[in-house]
Protein backbone atom coordinates (compact mmCIF):
# COMPACT_ATOMS: atom_id res chain seq x y z
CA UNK A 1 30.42 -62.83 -95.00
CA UNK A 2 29.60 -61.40 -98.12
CA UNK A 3 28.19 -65.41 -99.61
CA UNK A 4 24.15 -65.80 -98.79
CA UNK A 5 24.22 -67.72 -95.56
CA UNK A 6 23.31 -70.98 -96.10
CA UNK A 7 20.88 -71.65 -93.21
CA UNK A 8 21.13 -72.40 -89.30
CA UNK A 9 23.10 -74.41 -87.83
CA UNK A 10 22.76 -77.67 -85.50
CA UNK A 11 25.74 -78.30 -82.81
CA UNK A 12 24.73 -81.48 -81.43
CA UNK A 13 27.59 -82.18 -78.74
CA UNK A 14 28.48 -78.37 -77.26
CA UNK A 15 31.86 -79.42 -75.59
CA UNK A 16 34.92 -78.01 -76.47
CA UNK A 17 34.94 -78.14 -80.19
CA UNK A 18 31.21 -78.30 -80.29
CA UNK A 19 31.07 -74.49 -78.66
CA UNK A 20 34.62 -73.65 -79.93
CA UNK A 21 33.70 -73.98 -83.53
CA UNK A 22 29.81 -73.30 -83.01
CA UNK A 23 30.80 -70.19 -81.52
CA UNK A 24 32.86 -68.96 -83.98
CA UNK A 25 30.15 -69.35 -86.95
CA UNK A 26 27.61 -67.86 -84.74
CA UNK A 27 30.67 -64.79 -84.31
CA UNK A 28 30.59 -64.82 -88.26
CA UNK A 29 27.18 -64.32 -88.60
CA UNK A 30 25.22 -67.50 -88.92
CA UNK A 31 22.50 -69.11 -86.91
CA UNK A 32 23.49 -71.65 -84.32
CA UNK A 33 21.85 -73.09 -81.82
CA UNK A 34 23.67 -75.59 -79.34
CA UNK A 35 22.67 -78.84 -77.67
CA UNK A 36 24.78 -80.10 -74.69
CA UNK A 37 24.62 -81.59 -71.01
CA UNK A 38 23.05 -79.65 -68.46
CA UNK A 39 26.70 -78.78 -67.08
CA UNK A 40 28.35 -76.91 -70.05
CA UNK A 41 24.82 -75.53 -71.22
CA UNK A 42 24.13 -73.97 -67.22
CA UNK A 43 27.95 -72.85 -67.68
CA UNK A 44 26.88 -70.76 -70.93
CA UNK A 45 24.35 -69.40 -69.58
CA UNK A 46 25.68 -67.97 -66.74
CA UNK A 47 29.20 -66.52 -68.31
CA UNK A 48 28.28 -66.74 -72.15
CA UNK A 49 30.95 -67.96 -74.22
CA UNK A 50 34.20 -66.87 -74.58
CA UNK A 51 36.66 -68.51 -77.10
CA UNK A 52 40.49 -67.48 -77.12
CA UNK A 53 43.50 -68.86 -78.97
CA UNK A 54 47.33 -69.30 -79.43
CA UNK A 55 47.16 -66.53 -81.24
CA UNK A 56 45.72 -63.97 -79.07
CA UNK A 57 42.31 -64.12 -80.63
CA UNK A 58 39.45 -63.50 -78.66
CA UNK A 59 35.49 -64.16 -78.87
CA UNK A 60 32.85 -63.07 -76.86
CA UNK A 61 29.41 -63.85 -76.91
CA UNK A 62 26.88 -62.89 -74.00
CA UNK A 63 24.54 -65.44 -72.85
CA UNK A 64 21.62 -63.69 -74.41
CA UNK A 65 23.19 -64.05 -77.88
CA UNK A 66 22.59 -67.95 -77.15
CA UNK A 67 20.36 -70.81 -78.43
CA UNK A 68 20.79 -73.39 -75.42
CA UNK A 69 19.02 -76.77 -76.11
CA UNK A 70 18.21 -80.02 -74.40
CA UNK A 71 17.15 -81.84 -77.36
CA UNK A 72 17.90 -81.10 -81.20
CA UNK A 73 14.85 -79.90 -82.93
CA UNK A 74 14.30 -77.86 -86.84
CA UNK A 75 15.82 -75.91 -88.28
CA UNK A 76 18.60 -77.07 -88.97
CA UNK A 77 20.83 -76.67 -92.60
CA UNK A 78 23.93 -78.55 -91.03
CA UNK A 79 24.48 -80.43 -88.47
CA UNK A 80 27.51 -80.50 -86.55
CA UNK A 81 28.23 -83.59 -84.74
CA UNK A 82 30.36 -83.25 -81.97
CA UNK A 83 29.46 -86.21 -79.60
CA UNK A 84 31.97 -88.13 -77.97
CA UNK A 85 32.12 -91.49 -80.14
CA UNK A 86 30.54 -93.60 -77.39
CA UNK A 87 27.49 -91.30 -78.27
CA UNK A 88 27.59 -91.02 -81.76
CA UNK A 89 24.34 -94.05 -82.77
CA UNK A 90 22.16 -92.70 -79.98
CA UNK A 91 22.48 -89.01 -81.38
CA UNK A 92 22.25 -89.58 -84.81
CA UNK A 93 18.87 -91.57 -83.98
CA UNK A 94 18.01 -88.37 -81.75
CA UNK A 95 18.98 -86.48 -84.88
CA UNK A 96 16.93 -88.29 -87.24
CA UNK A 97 13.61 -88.32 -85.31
CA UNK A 98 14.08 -84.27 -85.54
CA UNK A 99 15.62 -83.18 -88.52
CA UNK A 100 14.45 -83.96 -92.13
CA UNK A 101 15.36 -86.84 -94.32
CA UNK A 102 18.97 -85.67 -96.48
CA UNK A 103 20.19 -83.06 -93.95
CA UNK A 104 23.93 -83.17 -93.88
CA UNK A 105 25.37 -84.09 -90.37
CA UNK A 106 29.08 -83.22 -90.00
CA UNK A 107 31.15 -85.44 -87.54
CA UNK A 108 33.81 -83.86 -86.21
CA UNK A 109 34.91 -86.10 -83.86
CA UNK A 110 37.53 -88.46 -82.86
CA UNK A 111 38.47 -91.50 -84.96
CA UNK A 112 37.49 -93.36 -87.92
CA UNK A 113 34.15 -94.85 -87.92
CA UNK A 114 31.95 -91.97 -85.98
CA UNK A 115 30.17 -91.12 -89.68
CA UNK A 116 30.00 -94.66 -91.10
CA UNK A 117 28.07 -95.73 -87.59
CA UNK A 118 25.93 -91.86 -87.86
CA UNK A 119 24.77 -93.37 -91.10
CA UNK A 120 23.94 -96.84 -89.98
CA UNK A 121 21.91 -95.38 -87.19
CA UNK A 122 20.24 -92.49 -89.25
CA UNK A 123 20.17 -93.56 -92.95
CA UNK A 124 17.51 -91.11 -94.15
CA UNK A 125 20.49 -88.02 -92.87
CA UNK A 126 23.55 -87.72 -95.43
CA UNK A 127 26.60 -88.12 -92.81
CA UNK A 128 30.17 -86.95 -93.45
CA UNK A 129 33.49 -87.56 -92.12
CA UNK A 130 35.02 -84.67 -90.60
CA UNK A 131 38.49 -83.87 -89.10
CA UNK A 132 39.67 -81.24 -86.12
CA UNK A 133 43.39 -81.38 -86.49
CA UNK A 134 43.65 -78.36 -83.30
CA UNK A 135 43.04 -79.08 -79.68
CA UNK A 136 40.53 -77.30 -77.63
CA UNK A 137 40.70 -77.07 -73.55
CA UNK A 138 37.97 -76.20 -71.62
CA UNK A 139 38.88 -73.93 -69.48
CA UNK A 140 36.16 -73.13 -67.03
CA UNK A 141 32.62 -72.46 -67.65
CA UNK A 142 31.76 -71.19 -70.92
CA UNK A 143 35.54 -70.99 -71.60
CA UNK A 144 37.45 -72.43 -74.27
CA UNK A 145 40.90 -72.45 -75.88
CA UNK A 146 42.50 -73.75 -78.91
CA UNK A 147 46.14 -74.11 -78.05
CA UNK A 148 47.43 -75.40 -81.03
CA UNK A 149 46.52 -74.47 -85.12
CA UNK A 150 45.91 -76.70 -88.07
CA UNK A 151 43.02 -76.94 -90.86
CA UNK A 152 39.36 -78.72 -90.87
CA UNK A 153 38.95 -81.57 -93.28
CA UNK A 154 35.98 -83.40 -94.40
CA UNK A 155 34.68 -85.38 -97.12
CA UNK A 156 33.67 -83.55 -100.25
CA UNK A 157 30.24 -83.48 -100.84
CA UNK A 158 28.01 -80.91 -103.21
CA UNK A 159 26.05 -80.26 -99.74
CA UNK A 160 29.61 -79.07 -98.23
CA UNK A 161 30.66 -76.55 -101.00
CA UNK A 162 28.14 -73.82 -99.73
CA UNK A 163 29.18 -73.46 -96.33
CA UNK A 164 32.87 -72.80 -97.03
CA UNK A 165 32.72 -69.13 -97.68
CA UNK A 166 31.08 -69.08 -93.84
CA UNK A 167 33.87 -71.59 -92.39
CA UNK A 168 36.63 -69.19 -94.56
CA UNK A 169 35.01 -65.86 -93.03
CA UNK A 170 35.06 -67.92 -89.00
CA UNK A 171 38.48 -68.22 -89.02
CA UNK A 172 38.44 -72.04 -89.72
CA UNK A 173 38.80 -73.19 -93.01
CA UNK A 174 37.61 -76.58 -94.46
CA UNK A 175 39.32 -78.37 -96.76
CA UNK A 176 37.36 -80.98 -98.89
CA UNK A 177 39.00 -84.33 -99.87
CA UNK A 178 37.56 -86.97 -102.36
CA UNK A 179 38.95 -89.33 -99.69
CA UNK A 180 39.11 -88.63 -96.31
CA UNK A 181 39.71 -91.59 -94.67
CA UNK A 182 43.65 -91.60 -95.02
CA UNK A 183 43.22 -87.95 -93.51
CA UNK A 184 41.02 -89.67 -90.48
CA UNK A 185 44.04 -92.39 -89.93
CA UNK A 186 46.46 -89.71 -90.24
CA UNK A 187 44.60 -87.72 -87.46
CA UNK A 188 44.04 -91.04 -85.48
CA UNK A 189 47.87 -91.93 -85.39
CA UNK A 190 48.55 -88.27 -83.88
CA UNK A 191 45.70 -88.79 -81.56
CA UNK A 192 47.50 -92.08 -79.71
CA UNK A 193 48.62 -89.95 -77.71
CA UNK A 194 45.92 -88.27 -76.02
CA UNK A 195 45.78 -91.81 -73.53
CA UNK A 196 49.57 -91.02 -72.63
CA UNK A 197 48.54 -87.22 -71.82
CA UNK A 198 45.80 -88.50 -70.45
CA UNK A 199 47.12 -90.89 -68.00
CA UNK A 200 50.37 -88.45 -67.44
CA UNK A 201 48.41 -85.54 -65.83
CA UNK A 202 50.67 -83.14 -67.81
CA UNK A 203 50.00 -80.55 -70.27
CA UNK A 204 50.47 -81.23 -73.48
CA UNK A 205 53.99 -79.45 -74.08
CA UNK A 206 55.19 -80.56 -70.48
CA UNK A 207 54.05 -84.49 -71.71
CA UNK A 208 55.89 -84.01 -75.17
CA UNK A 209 59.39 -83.04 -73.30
CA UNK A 210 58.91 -86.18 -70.95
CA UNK A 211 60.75 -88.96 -73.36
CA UNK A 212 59.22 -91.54 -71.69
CA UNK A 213 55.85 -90.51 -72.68
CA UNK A 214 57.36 -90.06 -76.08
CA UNK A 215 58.64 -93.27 -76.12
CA UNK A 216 55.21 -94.66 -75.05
CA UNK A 217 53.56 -92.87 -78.33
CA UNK A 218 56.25 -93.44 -80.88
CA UNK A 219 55.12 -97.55 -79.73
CA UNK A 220 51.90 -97.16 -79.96
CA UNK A 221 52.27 -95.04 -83.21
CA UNK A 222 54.61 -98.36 -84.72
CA UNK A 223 51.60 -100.52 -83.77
CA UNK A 224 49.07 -98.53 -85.58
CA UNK A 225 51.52 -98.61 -88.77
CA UNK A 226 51.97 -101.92 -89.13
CA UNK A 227 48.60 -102.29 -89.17
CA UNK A 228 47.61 -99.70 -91.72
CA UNK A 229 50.38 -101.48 -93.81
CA UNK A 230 48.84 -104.43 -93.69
CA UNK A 231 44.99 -103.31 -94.54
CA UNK A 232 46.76 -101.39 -97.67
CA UNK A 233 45.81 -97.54 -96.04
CA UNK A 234 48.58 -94.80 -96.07
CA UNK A 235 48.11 -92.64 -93.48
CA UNK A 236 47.73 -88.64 -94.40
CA UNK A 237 50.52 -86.05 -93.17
CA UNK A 238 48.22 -84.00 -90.97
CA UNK A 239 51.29 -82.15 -88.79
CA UNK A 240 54.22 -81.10 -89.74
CA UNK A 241 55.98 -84.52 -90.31
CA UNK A 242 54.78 -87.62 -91.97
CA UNK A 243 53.50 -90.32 -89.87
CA UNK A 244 56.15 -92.72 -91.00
CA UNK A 245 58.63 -90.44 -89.87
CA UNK A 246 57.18 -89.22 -85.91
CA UNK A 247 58.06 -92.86 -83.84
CA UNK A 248 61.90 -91.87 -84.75
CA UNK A 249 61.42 -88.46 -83.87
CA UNK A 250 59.44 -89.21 -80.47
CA UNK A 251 62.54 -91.49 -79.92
CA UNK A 252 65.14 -88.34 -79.85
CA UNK A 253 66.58 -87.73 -76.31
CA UNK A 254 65.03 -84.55 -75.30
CA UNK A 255 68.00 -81.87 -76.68
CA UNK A 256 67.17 -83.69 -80.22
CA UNK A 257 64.04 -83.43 -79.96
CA UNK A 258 63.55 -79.46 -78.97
CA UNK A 259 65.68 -79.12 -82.03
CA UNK A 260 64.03 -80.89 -84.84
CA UNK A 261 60.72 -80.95 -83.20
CA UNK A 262 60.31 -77.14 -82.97
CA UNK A 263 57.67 -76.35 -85.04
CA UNK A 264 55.38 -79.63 -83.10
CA UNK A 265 56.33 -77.89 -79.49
CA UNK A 266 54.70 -74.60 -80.48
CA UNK A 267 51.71 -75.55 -78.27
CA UNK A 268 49.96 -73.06 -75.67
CA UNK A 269 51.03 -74.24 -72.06
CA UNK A 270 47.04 -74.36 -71.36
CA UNK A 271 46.65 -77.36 -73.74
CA UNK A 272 45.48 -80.52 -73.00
CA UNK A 273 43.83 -83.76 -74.57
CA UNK A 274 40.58 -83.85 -74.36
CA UNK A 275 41.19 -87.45 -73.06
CA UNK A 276 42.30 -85.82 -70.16
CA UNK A 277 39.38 -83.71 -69.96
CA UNK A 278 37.32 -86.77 -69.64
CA UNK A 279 39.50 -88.06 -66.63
CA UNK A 280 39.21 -85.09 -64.58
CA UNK A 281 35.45 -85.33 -64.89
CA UNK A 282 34.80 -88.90 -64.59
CA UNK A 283 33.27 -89.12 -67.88
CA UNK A 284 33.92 -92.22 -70.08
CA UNK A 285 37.05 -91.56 -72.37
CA UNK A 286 37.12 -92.38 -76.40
CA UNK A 287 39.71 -94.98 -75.91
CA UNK A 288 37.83 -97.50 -78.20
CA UNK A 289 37.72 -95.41 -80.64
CA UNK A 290 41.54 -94.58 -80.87
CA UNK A 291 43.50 -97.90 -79.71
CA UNK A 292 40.44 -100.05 -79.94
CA UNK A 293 40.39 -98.94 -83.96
CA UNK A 294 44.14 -99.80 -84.06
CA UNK A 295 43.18 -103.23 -82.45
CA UNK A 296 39.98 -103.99 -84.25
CA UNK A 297 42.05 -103.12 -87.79
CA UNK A 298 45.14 -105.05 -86.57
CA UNK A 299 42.61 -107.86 -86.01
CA UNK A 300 41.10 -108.03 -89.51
CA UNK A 301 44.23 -108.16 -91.23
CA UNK A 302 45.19 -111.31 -88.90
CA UNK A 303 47.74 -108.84 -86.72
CA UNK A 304 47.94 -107.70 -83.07
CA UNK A 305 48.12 -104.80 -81.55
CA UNK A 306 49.86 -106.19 -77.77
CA UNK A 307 50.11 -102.42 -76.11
CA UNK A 308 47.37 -100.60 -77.50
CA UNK A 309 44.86 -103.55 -76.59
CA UNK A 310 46.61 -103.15 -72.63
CA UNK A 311 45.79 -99.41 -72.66
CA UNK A 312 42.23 -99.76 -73.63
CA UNK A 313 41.81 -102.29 -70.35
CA UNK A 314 44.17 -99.47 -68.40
CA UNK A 315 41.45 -96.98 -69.97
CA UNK A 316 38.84 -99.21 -68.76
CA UNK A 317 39.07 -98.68 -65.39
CA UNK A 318 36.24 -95.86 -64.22
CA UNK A 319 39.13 -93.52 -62.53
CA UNK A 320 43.04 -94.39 -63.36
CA UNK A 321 45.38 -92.72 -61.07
CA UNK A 322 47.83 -90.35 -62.90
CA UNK A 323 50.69 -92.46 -64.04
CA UNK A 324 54.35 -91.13 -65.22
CA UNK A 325 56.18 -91.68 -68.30
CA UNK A 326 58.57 -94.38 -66.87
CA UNK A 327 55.86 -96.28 -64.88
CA UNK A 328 53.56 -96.34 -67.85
CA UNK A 329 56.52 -97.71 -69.40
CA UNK A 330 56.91 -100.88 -67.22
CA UNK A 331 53.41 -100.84 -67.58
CA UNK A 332 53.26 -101.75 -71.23
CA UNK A 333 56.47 -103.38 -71.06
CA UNK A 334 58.50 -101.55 -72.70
């Protein structure tokens, strides 16, 4: 960094991409202090944190080099909010008891709506859409991986512009857009099928070379289209192929798809959605805020959305049983 740093930094959320991005600021010289659960804050404080990727990139940081918090507290220049989307009102209230009136609060989370409902819960903060196009796995305590690549997004905002030369210099750059919503839609599309990982048990790469799993998400990915089409929003390109073209790719039988798809398969066998994350742990998943969006916008535009309504009751239940490909299938009916 050779750009004054602009001031300490908040991660409220330290999960995956709370500590993997945190952690890489903090390794590019700015302030951060982190506030998680008990379990992944004991976890870095007993290894540290250590953040690897698909590249062979590695980042250490000893536990002493750590700012572990319960509760979010001054100073803070930016906020990164990294909640899972069920949590998103409560901590921006938790946010806005600590933090002055106007300090930015990044979400980069899941979904569409995480900064819209920041704001309604914490007007006096300025809250910004944010994207994470990568995936992050946690691998044990104080361990975490990004096993594939891609670039942050956010909003622009004047309040933004300063900390790019810091995001540049961590290894992550952001790109502003004057609209970020079509980016967030893009991203949420993609994202349909972290339930299908989810509920196959597989890694990543080992899910997308299971057709029927692809043929699962190319569905729920046609759902989700129709209606974006119908509310007037064009989805953003945010991998490699447009999002009108993927539910004809995911359709491919499987020699097709290595083929064409080469470029999407470049994925670290360690990744996983953090959907599945949530399953191994017991923890509530985000499924309202990926098929419940596509529902709730189907909805408004006087639409359905048949199988991504079924997986949010599927999602529903507290533990789901790993399900394959073909049984989720005959599941949705399909």
């Amino acid at each position: 960094m050779t750009e004054p740093m602009p001031g300490p930094v908040l991660v409220m959320g330290a999960g995956s991409v709370g500590c993997f991005i945190g952690g890489r600021l903090q390794a590019a010289g700015a302030q951060v202090r982190f506030v998680g659960r008990p379990r992944v804050l004991d976890g870095l404080r007993a290894q540290g944190l250590a953040l690897t990727d698909l590249a062979g990139g590695r980042i250490e940081l000893p536990a002493a080099a750590l700012q572990l918090l319960q509760a979010p507290a001054p100073p803070a220049a930016l906020v990164l909010l990294c909640v899972k989307s069920g949590a998103t009102a409560a901590a921006a209230r938790e946010l806005a008891a600590a933090l002055p009136a106007g300090t930015p609060v990044l979400s980069l989370q899941n979904g569409v709506d995480n900064a819209a409902t920041a704001a309604a819960a914490a007007p006096a903060l300025r809250c910004l859409p944010g994207m994470v196009p990568f995936n992050i796995a946690e691998l044990g305590p104080g361990r975490f991986h990004r096993g594939t690549g891609g670039r942050l997004a956010a909003q622009d905002d004047p309040l933004l512009r300063p900390w790019l030369p810091l995001f540049e210099a961590a290894g992550l750059p952001l790109v502003l857009h004057a609209d970020l919503r079509p980016v967030l839609w893009g991203k949420l599309v993609i994202n349909l099928n972290n339930p299908v990982n989810a509920l196959s048990g597989l890694p990543l790469r080992e899910q997308l070379l299971d057709r029927d799993c692809r043929l699962v998400w190319a569905a729920l990915q046609r759902e989700a289209l129709a209606a974006l089409d119908a509310a007037g929003i064009v989805p953003a390109q945010v991998l490699t192929v447009p999002p009108r073209r993927m539910p004809a790719l995911l359709k491919l039988p499987n020699w097709a798809f290595r083929r064409v798809a080469a470029r999407m398969l470049r994925i670290d066998p360690k990744a996983r959605s953090s959907m599945a994350d949530d399953l191994a742990l017991g923890r509530p998943t985000e499924i309202d805020a990926l098929s419940g969006a596509v529902v709730r916008l189907a909805r408004s535009h006087g639409r359905s959305a048949p199988l991504n309504e079924r997986l949010v009751a599927l999602l529903s239940v507290a533990r789901p049983a790993p399900i394959g490909g073909r049984a989720l299938r005959h599941a949705l009916g399909l």
